[in-house]
Protein backbone atom coordinates (compact mmCIF):
# COMPACT_ATOMS: atom_id res chain seq x y z
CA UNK A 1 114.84 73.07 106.97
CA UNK A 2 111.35 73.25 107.64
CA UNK A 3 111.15 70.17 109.68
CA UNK A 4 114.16 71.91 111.86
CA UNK A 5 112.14 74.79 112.58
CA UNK A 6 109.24 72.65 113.40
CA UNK A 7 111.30 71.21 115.99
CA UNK A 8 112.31 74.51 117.22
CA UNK A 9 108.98 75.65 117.80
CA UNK A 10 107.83 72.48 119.32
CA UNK A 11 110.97 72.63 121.73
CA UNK A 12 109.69 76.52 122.81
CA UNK A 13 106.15 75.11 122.94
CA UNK A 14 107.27 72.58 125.62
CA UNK A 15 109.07 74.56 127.53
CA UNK A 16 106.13 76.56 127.78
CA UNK A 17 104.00 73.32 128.23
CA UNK A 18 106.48 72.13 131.37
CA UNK A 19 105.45 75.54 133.13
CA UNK A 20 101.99 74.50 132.46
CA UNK A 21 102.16 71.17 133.81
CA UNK A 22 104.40 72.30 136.77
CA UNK A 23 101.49 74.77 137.65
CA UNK A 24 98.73 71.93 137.71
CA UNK A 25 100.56 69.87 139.32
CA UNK A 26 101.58 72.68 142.02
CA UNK A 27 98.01 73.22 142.03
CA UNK A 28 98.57 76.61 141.05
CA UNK A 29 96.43 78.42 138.63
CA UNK A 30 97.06 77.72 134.75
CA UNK A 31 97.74 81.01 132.56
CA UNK A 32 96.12 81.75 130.08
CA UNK A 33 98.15 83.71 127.85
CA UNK A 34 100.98 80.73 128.40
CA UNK A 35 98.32 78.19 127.29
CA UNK A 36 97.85 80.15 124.21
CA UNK A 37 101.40 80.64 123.31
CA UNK A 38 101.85 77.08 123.63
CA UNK A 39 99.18 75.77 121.64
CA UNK A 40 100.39 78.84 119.34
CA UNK A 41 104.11 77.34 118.80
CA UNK A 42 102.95 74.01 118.69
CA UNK A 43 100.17 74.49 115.93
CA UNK A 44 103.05 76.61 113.86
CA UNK A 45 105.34 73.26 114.21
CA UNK A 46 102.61 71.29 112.85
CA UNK A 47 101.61 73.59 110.07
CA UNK A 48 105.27 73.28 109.14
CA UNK A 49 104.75 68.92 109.44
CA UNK A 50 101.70 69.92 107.70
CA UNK A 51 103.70 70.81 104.43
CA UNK A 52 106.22 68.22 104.56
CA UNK A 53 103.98 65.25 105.30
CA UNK A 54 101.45 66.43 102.46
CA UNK A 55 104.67 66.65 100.06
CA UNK A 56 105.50 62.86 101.02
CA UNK A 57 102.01 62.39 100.53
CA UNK A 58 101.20 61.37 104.38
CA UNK A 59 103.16 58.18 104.39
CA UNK A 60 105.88 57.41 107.02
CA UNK A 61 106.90 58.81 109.79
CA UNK A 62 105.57 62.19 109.18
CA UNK A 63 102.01 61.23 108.51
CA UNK A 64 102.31 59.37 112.00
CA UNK A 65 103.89 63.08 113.64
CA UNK A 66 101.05 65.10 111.85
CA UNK A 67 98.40 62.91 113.30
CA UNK A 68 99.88 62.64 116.75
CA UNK A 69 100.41 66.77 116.85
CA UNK A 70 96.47 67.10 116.16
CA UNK A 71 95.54 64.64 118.40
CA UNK A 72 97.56 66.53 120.98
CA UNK A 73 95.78 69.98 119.31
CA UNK A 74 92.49 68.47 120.10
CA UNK A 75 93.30 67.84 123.58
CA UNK A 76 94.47 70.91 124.60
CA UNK A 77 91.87 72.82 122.55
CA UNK A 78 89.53 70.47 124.88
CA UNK A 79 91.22 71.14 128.15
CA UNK A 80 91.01 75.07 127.27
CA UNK A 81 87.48 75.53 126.32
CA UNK A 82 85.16 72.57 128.38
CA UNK A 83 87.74 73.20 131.42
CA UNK A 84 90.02 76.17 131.63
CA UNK A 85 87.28 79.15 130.63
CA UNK A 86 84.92 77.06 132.33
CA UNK A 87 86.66 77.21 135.68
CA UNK A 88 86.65 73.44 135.84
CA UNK A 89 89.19 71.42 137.18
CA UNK A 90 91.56 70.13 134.54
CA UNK A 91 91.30 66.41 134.17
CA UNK A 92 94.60 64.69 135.19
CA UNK A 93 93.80 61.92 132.76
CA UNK A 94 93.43 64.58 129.66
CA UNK A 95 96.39 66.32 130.65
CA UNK A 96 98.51 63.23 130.58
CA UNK A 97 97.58 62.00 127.67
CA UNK A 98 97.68 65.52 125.74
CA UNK A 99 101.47 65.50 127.33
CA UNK A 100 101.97 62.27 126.21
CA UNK A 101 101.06 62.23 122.64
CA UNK A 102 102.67 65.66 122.26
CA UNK A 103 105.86 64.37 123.87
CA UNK A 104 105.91 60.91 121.36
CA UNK A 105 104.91 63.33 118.20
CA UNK A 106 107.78 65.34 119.00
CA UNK A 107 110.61 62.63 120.03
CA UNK A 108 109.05 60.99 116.52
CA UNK A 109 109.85 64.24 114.26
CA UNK A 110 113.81 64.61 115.75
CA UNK A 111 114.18 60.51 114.98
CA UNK A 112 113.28 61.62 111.39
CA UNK A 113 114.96 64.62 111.17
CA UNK A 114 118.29 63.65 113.06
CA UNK A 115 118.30 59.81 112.56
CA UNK A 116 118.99 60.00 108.68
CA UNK A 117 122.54 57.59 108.62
C-alpha cells in the first residue's frame, strides 16, 4: 500500500517535473512554487520508500530506489539553492542527470511493486 502511494506521489511529482523541464528547455523562467511542490511530492514518495526499504532492512530493489530518490533530492536541492535563488543559469548537465536518476528510481519502484508474478 505504501509503496502504491509512493508511486502516486512520484507520478504527480513528475508531472510537475515535465512542466519544469518543458520551461528550461523553452527557456522560459522556472517557478518556484512548482519546484517546491515537486521536490515536495517527491520527498513524501521517498519518505514512504523510506519505511519500506528500512523494514527490508535496505536490501534489494528498494534500497537501490531509496538511494536513487536522494540522489535525485540532492540534485534538485542543488539546482534550487546554488542556481535558481541565485539567478544562475540552470546547468543542462545537472538537470539531466537529476531527471535521469529520478526517472530510473521511479521506473525501479513500479518493477517492484507491479512485477511481483
Amino acid at each position: 500500500m505504501m509503496l502504491t502511494l509512493s508511486i502516486g506521489l512520484l507520478v504527480i511529482a513528475a508531472m510537475l517535473g515535465l512542466a519544469l523541464l518543458l520551461a528550461f528547455f523553452g527557456k522560459k523562467p522556472i517557478p518556484l512554487g512548482a519546484a517546491i511542490l515537486h521536490g515536495m511530492f517527491a520527498e513524501a514518495a521517498a519518505i514512504f520508500v523510506f519505511v519500506k526499504a528500512y523494514q527490508a532492512a535496505f536490501q534489494g530493489i528498494l534500497g537501490v530506489v531509496f538511494l536513487l530518490l536522494i540522489v535525485a533530492a540532492l540534485g534538485g536541492i542543488s539546482l534550487v539553492f546554488l542556481y535558481h535563488l541565485q539567478g544562475k543559469k540552470l546547468p543542462a548537465g545537472m538537470v539531466f542527470v537529476h531527471t535521469g536518476v529520478g526517472v530510473v528510481a521511479f521506473l525501479l519502484l513500479v518493477y517492484k511493486v507491479f512485477a511481483r508474478a
